[in-house]
C-alpha atoms as a PDB file:
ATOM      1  CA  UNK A   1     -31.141   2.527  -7.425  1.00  0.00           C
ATOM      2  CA  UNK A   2     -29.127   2.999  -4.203  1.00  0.00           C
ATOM      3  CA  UNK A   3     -25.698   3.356  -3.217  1.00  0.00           C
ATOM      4  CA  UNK A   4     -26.160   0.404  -1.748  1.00  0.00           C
ATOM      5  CA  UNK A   5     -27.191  -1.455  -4.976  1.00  0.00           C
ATOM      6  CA  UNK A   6     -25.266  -0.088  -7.312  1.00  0.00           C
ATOM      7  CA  UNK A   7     -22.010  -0.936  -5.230  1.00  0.00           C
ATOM      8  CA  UNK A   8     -23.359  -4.928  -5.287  1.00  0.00           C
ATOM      9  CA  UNK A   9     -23.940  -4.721  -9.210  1.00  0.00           C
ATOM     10  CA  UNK A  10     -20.663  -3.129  -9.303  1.00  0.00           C
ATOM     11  CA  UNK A  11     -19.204  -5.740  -7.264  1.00  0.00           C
ATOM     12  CA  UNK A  12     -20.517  -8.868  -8.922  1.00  0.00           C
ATOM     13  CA  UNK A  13     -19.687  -7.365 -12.286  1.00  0.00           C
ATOM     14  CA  UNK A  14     -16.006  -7.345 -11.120  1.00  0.00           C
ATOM     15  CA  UNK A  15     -16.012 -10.801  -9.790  1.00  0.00           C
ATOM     16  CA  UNK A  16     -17.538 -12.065 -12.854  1.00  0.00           C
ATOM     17  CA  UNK A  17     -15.082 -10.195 -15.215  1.00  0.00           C
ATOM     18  CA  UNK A  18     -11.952 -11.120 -13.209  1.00  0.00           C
ATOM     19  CA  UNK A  19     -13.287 -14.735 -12.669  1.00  0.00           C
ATOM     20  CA  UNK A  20     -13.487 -14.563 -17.248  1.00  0.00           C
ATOM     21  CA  UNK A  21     -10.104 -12.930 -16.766  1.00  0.00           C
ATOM     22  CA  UNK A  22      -8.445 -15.721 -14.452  1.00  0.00           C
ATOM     23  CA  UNK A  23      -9.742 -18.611 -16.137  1.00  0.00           C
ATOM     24  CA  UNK A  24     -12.052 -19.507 -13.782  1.00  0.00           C
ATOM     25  CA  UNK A  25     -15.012 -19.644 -15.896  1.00  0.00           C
ATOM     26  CA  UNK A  26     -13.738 -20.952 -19.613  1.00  0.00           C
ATOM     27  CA  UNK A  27     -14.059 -20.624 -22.613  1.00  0.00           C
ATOM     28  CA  UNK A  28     -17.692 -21.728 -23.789  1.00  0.00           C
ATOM     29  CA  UNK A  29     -19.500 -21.924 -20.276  1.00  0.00           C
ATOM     30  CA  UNK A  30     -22.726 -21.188 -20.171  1.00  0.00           C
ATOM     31  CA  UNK A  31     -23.739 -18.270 -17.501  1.00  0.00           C
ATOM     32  CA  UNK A  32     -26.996 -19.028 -16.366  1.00  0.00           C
ATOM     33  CA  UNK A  33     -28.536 -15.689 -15.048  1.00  0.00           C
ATOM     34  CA  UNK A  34     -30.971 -16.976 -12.500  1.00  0.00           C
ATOM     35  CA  UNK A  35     -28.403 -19.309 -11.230  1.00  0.00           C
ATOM     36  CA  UNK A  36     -25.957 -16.572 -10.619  1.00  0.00           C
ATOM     37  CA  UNK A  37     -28.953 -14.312  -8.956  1.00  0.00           C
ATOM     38  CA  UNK A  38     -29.315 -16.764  -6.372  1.00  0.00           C
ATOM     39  CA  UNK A  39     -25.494 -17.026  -6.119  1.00  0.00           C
ATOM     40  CA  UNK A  40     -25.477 -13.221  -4.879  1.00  0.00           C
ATOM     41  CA  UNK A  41     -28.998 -12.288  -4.198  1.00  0.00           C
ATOM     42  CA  UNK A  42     -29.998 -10.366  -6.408  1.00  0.00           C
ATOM     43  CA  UNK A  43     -33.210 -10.601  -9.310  1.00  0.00           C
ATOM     44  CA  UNK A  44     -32.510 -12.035 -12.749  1.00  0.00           C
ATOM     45  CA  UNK A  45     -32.639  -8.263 -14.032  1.00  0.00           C
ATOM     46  CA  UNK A  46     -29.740  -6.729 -13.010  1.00  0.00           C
ATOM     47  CA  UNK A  47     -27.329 -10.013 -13.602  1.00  0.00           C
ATOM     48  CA  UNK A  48     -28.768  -9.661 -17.105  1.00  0.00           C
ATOM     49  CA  UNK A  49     -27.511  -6.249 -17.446  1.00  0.00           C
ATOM     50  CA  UNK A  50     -23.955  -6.853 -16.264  1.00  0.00           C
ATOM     51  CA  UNK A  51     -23.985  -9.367 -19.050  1.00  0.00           C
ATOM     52  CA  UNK A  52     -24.655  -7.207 -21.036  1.00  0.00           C
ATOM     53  CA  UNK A  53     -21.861  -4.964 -20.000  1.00  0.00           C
ATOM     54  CA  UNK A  54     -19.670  -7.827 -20.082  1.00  0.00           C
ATOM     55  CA  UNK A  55     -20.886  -8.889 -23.902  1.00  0.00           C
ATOM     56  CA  UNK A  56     -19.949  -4.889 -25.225  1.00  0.00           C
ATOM     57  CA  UNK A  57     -16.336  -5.580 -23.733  1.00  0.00           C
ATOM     58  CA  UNK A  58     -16.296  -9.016 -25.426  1.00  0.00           C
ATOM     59  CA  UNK A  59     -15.654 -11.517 -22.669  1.00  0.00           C
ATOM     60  CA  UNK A  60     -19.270 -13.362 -23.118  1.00  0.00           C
ATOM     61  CA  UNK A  61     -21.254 -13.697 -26.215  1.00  0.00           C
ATOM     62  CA  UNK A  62     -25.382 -14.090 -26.511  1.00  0.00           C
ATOM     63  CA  UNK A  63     -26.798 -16.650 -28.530  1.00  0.00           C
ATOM     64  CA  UNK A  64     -30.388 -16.896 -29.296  1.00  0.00           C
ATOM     65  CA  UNK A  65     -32.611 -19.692 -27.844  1.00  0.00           C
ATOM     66  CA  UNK A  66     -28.568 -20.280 -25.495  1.00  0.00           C
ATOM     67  CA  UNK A  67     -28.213 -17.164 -23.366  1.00  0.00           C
ATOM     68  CA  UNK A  68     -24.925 -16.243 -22.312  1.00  0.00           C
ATOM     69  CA  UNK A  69     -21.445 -17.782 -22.252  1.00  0.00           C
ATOM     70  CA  UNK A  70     -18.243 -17.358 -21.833  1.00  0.00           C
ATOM     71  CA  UNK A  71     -16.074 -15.720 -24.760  1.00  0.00           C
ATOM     72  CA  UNK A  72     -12.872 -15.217 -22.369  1.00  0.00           C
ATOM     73  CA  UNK A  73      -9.422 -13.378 -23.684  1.00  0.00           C
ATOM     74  CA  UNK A  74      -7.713 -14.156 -27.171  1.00  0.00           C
ATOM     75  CA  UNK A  75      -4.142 -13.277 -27.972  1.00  0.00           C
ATOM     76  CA  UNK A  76      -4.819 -10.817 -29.916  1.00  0.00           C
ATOM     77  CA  UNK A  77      -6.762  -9.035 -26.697  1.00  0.00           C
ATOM     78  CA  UNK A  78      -3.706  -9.248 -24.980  1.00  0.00           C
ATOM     79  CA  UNK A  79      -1.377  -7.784 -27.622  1.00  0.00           C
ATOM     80  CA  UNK A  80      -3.625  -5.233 -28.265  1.00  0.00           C
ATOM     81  CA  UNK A  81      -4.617  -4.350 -24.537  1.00  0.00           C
ATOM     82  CA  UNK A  82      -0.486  -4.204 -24.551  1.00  0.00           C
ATOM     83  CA  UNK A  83       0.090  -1.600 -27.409  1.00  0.00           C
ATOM     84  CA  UNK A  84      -2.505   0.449 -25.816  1.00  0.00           C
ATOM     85  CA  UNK A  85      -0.821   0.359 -22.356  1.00  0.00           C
ATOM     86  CA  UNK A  86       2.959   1.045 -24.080  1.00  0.00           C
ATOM     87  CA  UNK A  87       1.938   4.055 -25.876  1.00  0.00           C
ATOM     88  CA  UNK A  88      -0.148   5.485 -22.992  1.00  0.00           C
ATOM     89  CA  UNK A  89       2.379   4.571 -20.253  1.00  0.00           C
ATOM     90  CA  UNK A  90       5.370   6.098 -21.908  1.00  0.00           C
ATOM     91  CA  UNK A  91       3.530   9.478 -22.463  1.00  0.00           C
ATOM     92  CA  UNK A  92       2.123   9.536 -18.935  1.00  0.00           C
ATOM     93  CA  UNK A  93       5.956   8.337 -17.587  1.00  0.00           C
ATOM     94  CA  UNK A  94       7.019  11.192 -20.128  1.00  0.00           C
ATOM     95  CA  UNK A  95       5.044  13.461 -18.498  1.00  0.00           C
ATOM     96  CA  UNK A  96       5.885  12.651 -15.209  1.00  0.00           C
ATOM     97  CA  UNK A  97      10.188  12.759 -15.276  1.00  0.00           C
ATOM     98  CA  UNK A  98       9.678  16.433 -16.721  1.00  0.00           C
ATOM     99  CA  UNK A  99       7.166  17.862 -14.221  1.00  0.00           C
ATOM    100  CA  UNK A 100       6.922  15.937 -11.278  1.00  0.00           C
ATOM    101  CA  UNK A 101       8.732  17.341  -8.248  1.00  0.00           C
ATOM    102  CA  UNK A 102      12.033  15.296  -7.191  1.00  0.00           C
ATOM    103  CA  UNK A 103       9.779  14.042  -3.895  1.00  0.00           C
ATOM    104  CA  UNK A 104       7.623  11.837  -5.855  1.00  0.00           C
ATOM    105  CA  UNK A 105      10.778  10.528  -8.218  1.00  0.00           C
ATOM    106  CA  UNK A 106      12.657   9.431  -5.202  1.00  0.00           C
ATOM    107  CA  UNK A 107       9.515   7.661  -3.894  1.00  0.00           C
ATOM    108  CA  UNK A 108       8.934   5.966  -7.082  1.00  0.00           C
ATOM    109  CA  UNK A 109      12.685   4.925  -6.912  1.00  0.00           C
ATOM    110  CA  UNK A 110      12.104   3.595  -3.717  1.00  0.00           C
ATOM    111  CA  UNK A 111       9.376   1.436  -4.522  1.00  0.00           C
ATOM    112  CA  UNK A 112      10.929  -0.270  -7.522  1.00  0.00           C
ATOM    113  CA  UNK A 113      14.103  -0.711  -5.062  1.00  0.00           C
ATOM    114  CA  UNK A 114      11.676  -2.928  -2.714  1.00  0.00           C
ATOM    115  CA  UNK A 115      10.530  -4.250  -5.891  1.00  0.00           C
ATOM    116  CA  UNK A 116      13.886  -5.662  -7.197  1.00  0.00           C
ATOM    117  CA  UNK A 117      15.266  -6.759  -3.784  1.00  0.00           C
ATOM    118  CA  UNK A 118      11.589  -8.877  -3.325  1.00  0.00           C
ATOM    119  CA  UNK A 119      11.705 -10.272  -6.882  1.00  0.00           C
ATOM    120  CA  UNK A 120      15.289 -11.559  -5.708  1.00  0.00           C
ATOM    121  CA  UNK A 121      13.957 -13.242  -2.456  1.00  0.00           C
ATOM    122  CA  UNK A 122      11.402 -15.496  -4.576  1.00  0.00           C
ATOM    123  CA  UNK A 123       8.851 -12.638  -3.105  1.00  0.00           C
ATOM    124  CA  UNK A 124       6.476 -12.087  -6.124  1.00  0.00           C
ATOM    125  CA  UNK A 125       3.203 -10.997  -4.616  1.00  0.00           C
ATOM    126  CA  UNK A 126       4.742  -8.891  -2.327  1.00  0.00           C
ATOM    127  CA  UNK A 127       7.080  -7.399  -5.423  1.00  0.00           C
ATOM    128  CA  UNK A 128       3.928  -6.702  -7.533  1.00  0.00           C
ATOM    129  CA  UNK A 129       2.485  -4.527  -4.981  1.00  0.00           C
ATOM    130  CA  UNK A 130       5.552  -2.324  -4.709  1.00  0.00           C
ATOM    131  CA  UNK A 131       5.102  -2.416  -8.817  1.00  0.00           C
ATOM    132  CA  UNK A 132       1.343  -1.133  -7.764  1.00  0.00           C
ATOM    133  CA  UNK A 133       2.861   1.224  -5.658  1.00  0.00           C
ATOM    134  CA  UNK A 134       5.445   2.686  -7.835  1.00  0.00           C
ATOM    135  CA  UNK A 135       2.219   3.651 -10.912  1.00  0.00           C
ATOM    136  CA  UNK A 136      -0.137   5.011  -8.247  1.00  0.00           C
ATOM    137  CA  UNK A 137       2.851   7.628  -7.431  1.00  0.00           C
ATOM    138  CA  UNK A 138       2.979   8.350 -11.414  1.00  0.00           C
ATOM    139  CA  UNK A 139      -0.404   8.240 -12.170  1.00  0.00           C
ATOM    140  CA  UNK A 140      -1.052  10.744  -8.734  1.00  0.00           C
ATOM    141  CA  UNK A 141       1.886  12.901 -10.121  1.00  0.00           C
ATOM    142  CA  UNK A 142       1.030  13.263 -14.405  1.00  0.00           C
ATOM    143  CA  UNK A 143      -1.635  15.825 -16.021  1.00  0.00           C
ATOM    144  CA  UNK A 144      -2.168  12.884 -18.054  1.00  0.00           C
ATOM    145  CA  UNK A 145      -5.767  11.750 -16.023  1.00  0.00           C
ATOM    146  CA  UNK A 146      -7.700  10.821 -18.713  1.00  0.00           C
ATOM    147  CA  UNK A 147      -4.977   8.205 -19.893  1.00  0.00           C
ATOM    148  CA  UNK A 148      -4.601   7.701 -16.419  1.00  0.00           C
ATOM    149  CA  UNK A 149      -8.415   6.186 -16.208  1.00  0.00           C
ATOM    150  CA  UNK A 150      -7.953   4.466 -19.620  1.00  0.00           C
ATOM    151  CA  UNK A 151      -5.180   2.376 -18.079  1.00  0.00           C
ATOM    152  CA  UNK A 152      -6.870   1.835 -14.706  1.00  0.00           C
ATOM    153  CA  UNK A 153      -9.851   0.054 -17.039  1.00  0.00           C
ATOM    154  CA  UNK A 154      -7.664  -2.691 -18.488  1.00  0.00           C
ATOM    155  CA  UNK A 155      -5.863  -3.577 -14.968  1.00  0.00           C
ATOM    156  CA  UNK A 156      -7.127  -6.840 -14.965  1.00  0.00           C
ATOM    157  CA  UNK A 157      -6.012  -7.829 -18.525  1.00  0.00           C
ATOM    158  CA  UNK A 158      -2.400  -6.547 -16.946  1.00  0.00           C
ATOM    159  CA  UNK A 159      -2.520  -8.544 -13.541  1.00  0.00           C
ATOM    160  CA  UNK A 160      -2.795 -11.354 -15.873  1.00  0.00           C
ATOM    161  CA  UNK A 161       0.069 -10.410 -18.232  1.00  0.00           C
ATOM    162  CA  UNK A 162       2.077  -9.688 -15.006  1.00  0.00           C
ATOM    163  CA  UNK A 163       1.117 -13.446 -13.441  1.00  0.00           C
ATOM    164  CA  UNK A 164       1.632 -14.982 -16.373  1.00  0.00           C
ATOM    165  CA  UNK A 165       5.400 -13.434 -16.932  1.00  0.00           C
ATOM    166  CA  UNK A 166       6.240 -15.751 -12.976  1.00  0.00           C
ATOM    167  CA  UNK A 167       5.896 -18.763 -14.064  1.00  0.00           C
ATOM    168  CA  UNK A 168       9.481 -19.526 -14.045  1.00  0.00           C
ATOM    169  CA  UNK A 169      13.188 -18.134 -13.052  1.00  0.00           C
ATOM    170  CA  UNK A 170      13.721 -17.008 -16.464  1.00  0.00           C
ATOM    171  CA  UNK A 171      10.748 -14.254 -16.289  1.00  0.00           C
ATOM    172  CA  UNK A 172      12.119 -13.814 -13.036  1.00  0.00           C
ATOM    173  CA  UNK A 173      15.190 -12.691 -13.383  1.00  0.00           C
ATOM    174  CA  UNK A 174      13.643 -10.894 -16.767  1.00  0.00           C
ATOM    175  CA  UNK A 175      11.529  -8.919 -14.680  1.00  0.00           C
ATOM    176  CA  UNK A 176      14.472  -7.862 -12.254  1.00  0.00           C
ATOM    177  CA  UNK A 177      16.159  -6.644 -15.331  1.00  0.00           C
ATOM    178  CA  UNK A 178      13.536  -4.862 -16.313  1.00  0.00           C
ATOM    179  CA  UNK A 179      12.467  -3.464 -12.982  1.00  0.00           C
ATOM    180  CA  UNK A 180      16.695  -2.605 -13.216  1.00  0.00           C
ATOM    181  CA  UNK A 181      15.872  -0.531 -16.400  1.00  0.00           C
ATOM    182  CA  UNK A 182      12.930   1.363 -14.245  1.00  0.00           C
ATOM    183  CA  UNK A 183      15.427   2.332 -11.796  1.00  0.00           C
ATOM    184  CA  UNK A 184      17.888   3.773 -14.098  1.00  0.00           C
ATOM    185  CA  UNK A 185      15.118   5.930 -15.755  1.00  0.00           C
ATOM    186  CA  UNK A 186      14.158   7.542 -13.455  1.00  0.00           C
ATOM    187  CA  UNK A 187      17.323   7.917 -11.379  1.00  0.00           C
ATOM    188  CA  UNK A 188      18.621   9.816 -14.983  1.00  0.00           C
ATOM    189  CA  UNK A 189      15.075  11.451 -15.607  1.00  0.00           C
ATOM    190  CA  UNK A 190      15.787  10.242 -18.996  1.00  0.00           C
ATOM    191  CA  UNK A 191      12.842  10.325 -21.582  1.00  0.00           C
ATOM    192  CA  UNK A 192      14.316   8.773 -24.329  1.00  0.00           C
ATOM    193  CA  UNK A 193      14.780   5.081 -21.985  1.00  0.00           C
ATOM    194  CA  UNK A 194      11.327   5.621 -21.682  1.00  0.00           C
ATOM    195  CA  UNK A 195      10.609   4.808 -24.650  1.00  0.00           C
ATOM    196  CA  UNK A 196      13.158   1.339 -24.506  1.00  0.00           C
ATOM    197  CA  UNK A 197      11.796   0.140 -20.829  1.00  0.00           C
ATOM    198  CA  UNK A 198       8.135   0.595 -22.077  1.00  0.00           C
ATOM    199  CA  UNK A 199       8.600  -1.432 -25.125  1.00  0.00           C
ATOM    200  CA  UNK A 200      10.834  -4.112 -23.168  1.00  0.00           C
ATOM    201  CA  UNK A 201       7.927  -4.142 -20.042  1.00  0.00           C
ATOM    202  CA  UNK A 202       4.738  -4.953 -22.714  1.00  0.00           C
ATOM    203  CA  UNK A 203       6.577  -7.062 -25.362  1.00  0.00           C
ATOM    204  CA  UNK A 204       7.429  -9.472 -22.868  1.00  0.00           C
ATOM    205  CA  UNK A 205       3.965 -10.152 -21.822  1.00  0.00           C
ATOM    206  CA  UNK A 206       2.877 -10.231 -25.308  1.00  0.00           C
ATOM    207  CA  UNK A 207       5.578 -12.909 -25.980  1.00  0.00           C
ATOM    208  CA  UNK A 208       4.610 -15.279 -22.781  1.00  0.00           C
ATOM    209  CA  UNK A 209       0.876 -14.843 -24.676  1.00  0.00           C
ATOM    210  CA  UNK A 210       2.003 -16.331 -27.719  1.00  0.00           C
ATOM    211  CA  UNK A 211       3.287 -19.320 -25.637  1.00  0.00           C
ATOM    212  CA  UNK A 212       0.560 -19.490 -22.929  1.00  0.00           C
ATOM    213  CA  UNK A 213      -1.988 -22.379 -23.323  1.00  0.00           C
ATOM    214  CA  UNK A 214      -4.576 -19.944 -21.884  1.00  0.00           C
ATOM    215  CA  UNK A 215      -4.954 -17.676 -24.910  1.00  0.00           C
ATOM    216  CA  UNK A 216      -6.065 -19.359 -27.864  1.00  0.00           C
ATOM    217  CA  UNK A 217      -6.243 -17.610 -31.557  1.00  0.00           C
ATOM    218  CA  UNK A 218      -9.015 -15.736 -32.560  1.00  0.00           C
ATOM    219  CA  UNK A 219     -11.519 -17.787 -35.328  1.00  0.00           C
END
């Protein structure tokens, strides 16, 4: 296969994935694979084997005699994709306040300064890509790689954690508290609020799951 190929499959597995992830195709749609060939161009073959990538990570299911169809994201996905992402993230952010050089803290700091003063001007895309900016500086800056690409797996499942925490002034002002609590920790370097801004950040998200009407229960 060439570069050229495997950068389409890759792409139209990502669209497919983040369009499960968004909402965009729901709950118990059917995926027909030669429609979506034509959609993109590409043979029945290779849609049928990003299915099946999509099937091992449990957003669609395969039914005899059916085909393919949408399984989408439970609750307990989310709280679980959360755990995973608080225990990682506090051992890479660990990692990162003892070794990093003071360069990188101060332009983490900076980062989730812009973030707070955009959050305050009703400026939430612009805010989540200093909050983008701010990990790529810890992630670039902790011997911790391999939890590194572990986290950088499940970023769509956080994009829509993070989304679904603005829907109103509440989680607003929540997340500037929070984003607050960033600041301080690594202004002190301390490890042990690590721990507290972690748990704060990812039971949030898990709480606006429990309450979202996108999420239903696992049966």
């Amino acid at each position: 296969m060439t570069l050229k190929r495997v950068e389409l499959r890759q792409r139209i597995y990502t669209e497919i994935k983040e369009n499960i992830i968004c909402g965009k195709y729901v709950r118990g749609q059917r995926l027909i694979e030669t429609q979506i060939a034509t959609e993109y161009g590409v043979n029945k073959a290779n849609i049928h084997e990003i299915l099946l990538m999509l099937q091992k990570e449990e957003l669609v299911r395969y039914e005899p005699m059916k085909g393919f169809s949408v399984q989408g994201i439970f609750r307990e996905d989310i709280q679980e994709i959360a755990k995973i992402r608080e225990v990682l993230e506090n051992a890479i952010f660990e990692d990162f306040l003892t070794n990093a050089d003071q360069t990188a803290v101060d332009q983490a700091k900076l980062f989730t300064q812009r973030k707070i003063a955009l959050l305050k001007a009703g400026l939430k895309e612009e805010a989540h890509k200093e909050t983008l900016s701010t990990f790529e500086i810890v992630y670039a800056n902790t011997s911790y790689q391999r939890m590194v690409n572990i986290l950088r797996m499940y970023r769509e499942y956080v994009d829509l954690m993070i989304h679904q925490a603005f829907e109103g002034p509440d989680d607003v002002s929540m997340t500037i508290q929070n984003s607050t609590l960033l600041y301080e920790v690594l202004e002190k370097r301390d490890i042990e609020m690590v721990k507290q801004w972690t748990h704060i950040r990812y039971q949030n998200a898990v709480n606006k799951a429990k309450l979202s009407k996108s999420f239903q229960e696992r049966t």
